[in-house]
Protein backbone atom coordinates (compact mmCIF):
# COMPACT_ATOMS: atom_id res chain seq x y z
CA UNK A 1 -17.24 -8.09 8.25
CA UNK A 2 -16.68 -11.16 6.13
CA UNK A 3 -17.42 -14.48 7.81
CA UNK A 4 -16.59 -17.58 5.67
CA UNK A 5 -17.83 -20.93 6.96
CA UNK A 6 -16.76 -24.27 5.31
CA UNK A 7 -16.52 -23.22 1.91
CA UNK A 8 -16.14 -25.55 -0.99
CA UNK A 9 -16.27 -25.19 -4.72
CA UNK A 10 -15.94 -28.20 -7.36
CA UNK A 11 -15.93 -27.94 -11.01
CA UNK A 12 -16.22 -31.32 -12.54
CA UNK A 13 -11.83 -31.96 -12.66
CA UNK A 14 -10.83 -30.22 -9.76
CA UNK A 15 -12.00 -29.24 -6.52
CA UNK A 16 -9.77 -25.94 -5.86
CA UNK A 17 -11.62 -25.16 -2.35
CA UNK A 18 -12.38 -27.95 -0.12
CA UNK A 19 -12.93 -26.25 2.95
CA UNK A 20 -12.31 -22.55 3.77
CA UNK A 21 -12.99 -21.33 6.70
CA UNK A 22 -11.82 -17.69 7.91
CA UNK A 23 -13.02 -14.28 9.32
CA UNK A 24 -11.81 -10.81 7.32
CA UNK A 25 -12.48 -7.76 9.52
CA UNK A 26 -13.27 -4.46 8.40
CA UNK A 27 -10.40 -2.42 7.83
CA UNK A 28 -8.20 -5.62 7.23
CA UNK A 29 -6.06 -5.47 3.91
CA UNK A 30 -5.49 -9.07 3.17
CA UNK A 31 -2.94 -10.23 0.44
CA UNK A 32 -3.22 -13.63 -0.88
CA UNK A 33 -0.73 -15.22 -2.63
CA UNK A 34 0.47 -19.05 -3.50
CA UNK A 35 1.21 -21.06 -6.80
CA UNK A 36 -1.29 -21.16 -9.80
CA UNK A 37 -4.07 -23.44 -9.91
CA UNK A 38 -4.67 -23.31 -5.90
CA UNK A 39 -7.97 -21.38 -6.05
CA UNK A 40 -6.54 -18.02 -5.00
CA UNK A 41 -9.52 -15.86 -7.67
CA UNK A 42 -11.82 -18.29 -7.05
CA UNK A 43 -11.46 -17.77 -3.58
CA UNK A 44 -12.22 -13.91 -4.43
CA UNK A 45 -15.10 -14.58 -6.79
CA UNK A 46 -16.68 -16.37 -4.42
CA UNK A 47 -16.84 -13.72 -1.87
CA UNK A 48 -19.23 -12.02 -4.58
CA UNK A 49 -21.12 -14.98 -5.72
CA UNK A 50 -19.51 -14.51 -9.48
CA UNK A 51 -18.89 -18.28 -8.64
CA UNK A 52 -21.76 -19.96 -6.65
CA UNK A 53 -20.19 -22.23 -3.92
CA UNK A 54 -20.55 -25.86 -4.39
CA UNK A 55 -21.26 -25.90 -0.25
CA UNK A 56 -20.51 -23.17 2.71
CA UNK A 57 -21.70 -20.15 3.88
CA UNK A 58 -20.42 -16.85 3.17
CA UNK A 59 -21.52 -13.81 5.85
CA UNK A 60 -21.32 -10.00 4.71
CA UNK A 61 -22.03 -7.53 7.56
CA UNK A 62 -24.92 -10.37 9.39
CA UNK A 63 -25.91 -10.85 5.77
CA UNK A 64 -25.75 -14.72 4.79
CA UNK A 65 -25.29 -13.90 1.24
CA UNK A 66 -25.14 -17.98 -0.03
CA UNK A 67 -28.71 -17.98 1.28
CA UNK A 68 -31.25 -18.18 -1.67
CA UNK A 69 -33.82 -15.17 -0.35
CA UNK A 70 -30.69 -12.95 -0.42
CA UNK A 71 -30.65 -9.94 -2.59
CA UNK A 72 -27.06 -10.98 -3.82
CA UNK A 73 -27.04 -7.29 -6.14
CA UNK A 74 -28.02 -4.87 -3.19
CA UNK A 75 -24.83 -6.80 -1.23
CA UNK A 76 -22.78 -6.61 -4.44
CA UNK A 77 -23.06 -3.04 -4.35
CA UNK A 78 -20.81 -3.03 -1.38
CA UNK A 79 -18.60 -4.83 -2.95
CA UNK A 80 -16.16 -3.44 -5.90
CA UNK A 81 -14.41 -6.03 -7.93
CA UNK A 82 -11.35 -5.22 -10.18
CA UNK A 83 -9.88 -7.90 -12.62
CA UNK A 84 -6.95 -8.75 -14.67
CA UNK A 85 -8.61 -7.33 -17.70
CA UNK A 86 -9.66 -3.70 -17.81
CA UNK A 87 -13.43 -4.32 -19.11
CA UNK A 88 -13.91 -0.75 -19.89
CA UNK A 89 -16.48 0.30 -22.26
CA UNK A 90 -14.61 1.18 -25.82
CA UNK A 91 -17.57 3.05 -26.77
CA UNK A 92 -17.39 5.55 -23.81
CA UNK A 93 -14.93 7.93 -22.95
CA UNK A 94 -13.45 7.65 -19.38
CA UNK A 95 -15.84 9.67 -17.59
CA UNK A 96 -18.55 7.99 -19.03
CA UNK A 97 -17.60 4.85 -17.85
CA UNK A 98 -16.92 5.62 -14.60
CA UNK A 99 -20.37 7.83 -14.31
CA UNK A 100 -22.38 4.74 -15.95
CA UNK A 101 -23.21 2.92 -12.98
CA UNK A 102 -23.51 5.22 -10.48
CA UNK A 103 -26.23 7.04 -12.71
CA UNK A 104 -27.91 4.05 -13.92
CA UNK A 105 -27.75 1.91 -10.46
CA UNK A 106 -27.74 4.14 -7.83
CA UNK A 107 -29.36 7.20 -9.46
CA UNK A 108 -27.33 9.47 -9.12
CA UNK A 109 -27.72 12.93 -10.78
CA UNK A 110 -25.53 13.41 -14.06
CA UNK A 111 -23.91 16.15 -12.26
CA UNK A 112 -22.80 14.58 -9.32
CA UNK A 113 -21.69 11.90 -10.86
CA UNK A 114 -19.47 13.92 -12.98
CA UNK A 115 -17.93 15.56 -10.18
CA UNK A 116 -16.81 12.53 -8.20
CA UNK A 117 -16.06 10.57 -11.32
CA UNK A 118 -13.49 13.65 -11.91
CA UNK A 119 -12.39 13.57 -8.00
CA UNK A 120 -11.86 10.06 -8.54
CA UNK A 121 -9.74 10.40 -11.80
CA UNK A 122 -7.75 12.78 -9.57
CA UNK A 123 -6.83 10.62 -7.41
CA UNK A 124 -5.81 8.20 -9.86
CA UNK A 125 -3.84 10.50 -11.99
CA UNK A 126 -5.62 10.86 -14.87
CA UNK A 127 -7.78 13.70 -14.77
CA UNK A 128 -6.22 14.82 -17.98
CA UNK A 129 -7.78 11.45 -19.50
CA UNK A 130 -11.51 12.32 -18.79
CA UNK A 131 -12.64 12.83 -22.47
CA UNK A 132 -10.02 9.54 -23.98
CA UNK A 133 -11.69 6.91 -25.20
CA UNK A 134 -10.16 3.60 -23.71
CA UNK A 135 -8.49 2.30 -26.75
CA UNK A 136 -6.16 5.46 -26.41
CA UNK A 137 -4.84 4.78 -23.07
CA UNK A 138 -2.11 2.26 -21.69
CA UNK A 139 -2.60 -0.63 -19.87
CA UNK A 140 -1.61 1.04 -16.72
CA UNK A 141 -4.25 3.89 -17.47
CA UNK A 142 -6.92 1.27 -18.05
CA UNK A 143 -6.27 -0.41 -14.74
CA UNK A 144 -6.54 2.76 -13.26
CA UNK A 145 -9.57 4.06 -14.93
CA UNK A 146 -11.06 0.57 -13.83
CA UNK A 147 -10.60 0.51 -10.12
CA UNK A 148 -11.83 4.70 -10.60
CA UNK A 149 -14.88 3.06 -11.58
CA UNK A 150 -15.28 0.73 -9.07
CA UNK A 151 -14.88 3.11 -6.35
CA UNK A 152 -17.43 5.33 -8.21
CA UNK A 153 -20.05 2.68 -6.45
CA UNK A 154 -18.46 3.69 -3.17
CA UNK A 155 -17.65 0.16 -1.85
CA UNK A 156 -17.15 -0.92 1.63
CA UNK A 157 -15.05 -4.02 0.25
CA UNK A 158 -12.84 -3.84 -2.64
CA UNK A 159 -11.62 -7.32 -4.55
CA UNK A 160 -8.57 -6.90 -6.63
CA UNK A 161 -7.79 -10.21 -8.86
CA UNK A 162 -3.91 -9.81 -10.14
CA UNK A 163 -4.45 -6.39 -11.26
CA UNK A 164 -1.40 -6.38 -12.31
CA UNK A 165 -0.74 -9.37 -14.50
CA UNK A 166 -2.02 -8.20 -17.77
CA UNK A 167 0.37 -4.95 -17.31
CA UNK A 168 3.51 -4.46 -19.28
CA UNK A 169 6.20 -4.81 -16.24
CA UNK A 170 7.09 -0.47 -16.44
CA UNK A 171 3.30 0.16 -16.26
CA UNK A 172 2.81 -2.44 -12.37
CA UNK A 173 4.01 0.52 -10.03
CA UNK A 174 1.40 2.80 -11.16
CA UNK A 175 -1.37 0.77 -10.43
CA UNK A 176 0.24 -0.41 -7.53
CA UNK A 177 0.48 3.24 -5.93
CA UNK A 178 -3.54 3.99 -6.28
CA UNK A 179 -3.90 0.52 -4.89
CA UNK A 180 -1.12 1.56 -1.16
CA UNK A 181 -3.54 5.10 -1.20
CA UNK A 182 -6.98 3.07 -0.70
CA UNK A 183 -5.11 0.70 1.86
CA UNK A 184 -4.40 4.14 3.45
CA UNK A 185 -8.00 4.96 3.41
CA UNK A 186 -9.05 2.11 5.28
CA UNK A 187 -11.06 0.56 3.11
CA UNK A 188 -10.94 -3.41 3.36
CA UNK A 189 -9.51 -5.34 0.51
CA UNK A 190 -8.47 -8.45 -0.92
CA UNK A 191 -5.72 -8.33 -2.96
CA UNK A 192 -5.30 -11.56 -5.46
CA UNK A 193 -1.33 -10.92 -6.30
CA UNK A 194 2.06 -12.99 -7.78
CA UNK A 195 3.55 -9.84 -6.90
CA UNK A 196 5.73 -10.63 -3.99
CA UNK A 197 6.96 -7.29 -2.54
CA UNK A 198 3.79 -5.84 -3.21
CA UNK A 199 1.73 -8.17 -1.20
CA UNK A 200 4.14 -7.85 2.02
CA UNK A 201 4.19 -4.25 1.69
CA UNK A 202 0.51 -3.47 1.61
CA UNK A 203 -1.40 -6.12 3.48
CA UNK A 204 -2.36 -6.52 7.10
CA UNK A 205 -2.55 -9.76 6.76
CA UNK A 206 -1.51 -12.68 4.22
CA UNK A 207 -3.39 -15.79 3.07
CA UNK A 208 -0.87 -18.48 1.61
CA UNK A 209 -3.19 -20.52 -0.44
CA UNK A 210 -2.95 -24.79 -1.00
CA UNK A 211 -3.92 -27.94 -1.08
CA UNK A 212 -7.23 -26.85 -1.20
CA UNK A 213 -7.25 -23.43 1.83
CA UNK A 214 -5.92 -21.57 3.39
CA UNK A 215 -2.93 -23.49 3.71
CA UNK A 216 -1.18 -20.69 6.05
CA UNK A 217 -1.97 -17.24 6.93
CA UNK A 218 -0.34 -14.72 9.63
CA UNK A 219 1.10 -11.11 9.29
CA UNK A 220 3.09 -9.90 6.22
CA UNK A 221 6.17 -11.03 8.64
CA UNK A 222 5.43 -13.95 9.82
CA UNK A 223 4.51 -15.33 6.52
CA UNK A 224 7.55 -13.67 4.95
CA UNK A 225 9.80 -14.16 7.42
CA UNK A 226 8.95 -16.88 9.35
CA UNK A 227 6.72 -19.23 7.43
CA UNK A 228 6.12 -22.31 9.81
CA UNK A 229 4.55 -25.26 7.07
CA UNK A 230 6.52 -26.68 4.76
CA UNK A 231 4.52 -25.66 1.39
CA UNK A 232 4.52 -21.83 2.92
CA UNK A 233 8.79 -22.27 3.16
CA UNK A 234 9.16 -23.84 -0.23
CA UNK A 235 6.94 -21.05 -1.98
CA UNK A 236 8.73 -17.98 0.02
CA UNK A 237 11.88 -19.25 -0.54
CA UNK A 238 11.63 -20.06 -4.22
CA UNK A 239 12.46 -23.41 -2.96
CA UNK A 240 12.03 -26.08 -6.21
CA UNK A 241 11.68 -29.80 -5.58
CA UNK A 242 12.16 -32.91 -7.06
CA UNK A 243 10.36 -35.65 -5.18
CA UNK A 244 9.38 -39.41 -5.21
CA UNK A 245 8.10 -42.31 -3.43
CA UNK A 246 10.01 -45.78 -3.17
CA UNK A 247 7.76 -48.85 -2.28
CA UNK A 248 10.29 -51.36 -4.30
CA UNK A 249 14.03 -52.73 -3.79
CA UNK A 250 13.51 -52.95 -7.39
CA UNK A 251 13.18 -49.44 -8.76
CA UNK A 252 14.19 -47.63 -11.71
CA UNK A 253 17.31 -45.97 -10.08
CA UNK A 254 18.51 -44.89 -13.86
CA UNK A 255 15.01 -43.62 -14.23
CA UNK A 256 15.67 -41.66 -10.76
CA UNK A 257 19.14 -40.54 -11.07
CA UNK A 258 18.15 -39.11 -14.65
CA UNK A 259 15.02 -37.06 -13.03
CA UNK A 260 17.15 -36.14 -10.62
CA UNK A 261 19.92 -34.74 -12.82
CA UNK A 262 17.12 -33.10 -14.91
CA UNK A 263 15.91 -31.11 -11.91
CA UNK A 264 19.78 -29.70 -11.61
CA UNK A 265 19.76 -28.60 -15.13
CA UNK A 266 16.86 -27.27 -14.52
CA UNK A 267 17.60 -25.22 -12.67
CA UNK A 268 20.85 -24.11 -13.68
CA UNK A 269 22.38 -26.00 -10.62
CA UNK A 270 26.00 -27.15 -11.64
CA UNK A 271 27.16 -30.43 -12.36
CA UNK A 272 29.11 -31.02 -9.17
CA UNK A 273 26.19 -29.74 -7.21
CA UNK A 274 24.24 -32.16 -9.52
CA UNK A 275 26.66 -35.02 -9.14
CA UNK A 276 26.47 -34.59 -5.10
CA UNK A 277 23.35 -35.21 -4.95
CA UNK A 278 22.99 -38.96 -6.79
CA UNK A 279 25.82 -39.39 -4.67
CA UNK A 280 24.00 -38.75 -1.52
CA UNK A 281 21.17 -40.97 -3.09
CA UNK A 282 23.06 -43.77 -3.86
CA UNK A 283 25.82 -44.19 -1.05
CA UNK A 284 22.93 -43.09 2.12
CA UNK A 285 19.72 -44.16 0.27
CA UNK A 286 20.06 -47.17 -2.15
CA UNK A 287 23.32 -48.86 -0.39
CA UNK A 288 22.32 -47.87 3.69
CA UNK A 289 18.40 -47.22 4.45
CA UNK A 290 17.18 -49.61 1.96
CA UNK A 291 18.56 -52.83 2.86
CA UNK A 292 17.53 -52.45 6.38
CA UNK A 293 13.84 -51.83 5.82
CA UNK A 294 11.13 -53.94 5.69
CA UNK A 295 9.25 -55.81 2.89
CA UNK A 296 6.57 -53.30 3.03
CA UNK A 297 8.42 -50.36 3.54
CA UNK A 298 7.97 -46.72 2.35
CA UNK A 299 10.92 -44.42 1.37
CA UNK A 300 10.33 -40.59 0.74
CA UNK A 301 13.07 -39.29 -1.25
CA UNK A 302 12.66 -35.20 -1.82
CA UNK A 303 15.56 -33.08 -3.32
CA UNK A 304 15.49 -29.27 -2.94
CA UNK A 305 17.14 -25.94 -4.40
CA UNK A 306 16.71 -22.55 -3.51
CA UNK A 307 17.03 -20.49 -5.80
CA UNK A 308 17.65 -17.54 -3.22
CA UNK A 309 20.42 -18.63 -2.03
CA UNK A 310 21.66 -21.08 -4.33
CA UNK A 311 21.87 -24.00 -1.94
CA UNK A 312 20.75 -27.81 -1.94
CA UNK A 313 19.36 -29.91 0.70
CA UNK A 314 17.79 -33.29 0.46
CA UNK A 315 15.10 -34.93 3.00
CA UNK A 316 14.45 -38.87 3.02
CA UNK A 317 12.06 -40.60 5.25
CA UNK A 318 11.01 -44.14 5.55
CA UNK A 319 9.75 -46.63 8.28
CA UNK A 320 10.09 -49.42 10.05
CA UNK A 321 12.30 -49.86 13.15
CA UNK A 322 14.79 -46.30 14.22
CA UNK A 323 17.89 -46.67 11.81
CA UNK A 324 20.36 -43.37 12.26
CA UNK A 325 22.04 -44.20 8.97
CA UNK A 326 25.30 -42.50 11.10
CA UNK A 327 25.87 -46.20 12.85
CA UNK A 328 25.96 -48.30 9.63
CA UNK A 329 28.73 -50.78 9.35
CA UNK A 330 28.76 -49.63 5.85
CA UNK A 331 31.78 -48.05 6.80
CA UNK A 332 32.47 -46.78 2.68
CA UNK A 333 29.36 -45.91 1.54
CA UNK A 334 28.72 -43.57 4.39
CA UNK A 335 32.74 -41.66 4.06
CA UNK A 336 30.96 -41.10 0.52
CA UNK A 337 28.05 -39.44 1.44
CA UNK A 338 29.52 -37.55 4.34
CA UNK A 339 32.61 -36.27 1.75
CA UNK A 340 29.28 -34.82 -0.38
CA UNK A 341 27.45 -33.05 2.33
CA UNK A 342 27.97 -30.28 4.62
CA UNK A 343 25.82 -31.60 7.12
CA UNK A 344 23.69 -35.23 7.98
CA UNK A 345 21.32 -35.04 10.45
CA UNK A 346 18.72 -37.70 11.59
CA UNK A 347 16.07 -37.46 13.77
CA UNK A 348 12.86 -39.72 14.53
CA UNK A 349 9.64 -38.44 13.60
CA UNK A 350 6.09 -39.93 14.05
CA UNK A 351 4.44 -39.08 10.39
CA UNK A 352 1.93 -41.53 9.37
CA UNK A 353 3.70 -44.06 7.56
CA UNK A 354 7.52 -43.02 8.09
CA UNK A 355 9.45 -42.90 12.17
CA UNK A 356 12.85 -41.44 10.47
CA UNK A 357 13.74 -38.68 8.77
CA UNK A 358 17.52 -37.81 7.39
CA UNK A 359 17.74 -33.98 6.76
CA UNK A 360 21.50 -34.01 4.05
CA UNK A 361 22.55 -30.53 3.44
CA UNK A 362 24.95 -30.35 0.21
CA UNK A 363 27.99 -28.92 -0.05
């Protein structure tokens, strides 16, 4: 139904799509989630042209709709969009706005326009609400009366961006439950959401959005579940990291071990926890990998917490020549790390740049 071919869009600091390509069938609920500032809405908003692809193509139904000749507003009518603000007309009561653009844009009689606006506020729950203006409802009632009106167009593709962000946390579920009926329906929608439960529970299938894509996508359980890339694990798992990049025997290791304890406090990790880790650092990094690598070496350092389930592991990689930090002669400084970790585990890898990695789980 959707086909998306190579799509990029740039903005003149950032460049949060650099090439999307994917396929959305009809029917398909898709959830897409991932941090801020990955280009999850304007991922959406390009869909509809409300932002105008730097490069790509974007297919609706045969219907290449990033082609000039296209008719981009007879496509957008199968398209409904719903946003984080309500954009209701304050001048208009709530059956006026939702009869508005079927009457105006797809001219429709008065009176049936009425009647499915009012089969539509049924559905939603607020029937009652017909003759309120906007500025007398909640935020959870303007959502509602919003996607009321979209579906008053009678879309084939609905576009939700965080409908539910601008809500005051006891008003989400409503909007929420109009949003599980039309995944009932079968109509097919993209769902822009933070909200993690949510998106698992209603979508077919989930888009986990980075470094500049579609960094991951599978069913609600495999991403969920069993995320397979790193960024995918991390964001599931509430996983925070504190990360850097040796290139110098002489670097600021008070500058690091102060980051590092920083990152604890952070977040709320306690000071043993804290302590184990520039232990770790110090005793396996800075007195057993570093002296054995080369003049131009590289040495990944990344520290990481989940918050889930309150435990600490830390990852470092480097080059050169295979060292399993486990046969050092530095008989001390490895009892040291060892007495701070539940588990050391190396293994040689073939990333560009780095042959080992040391996986340290903390005690």
């Amino acid at each position: 139904m959707i086909c998306i071919e190579h799509l990029r869009k740039e903005y003149p600091e950032v460049t949060p799509l650099k090439d999307v390509t994917v396929t959305i069938n009809r029917g398909d609920v898709i959830s897409v989630i991932g941090p801020s500032g990955t280009g999850k809405s304007t991922f959406i908003r390009c869909i509809n042209l409300l932002e105008t692809p730097t490069s790509g193509k974007i297919v609706i139904d045969g219907e290449c709709i990033t082609d000039k000749k296209c008719d981009i507003n007879r496509v957008r009518r199968k398209m409904g969009m719903v946003f984080q603000s309500f954009n209701l007309f304050p001048h208009m009561t709530v059956i006026q706005n939702i009869m508005a653009a079927p009457v105006d844009l797809l001219k429709k009689p008065k009176r049936e326009a009425f009647e499915r606006g009012m089969q539509l506020l049924r559905t939603v729950g607020l029937a009652d609400k017909a003759n309120n203006f906007p500025d007398e409802l909640s935020g959870g009632q303007k959502q509602r009366v919003a996607i009321a009106r979209t579906l008053a167009m009678e879309p084939e593709i609905m576009l939700f961006d965080e409908p539910t962000s601008a809500l005051d946390p006891t008003m989400v579920g409503e909007v929420q439950a109009v949003i599980r009926d039309l995944a009932k329906q079968g109509l097919t929608m993209v769902i822009v959401t933070h909200e993690m439960h949510f998106a698992r529970e209603i979508a077919s299938r989930v888009f986990y959005m980075d470094e500049g894509g579609i960094y991951e996508e599978g069913t609600p359980d495999e991403i969920f579940d069993h995320p397979k890339r790193e960024k995918t694990i991390r964001f599931i798992k509430h996983i925070k990291v504190f990360e850097t990049l040796i290139t110098s025997k002489d670097f600021d290791f008070i500058g690091f071990n102060t980051g590092l304890e920083e990152f604890g406090r952070r977040n709320r990790m306690s000071q043993r926890a804290i302590y184990r880790m520039q232990t770790v650092f110090e005793e396996l990094c800075v007195q057993i990998v570093l002296p054995v690598l080369p003049d131009d070496f590289k040495l990944h350092v990344a520290a990481e917490y989940s918050q889930d389930d309150e435990t600490a592991t830390m990852q470092i990689k480097y080059g050169g020549e295979a060292f399993d930090p486990a046969t050092s002669a530095n008989e001390l400084s490895l009892k040291l790390a060892l007495n701070a970790a539940e588990s050391i585990e190396y293994e040689p890898i073939g990333e560009e740049g780095f042959t080992n990695l040391v996986t340290v789980k903390l005690k």
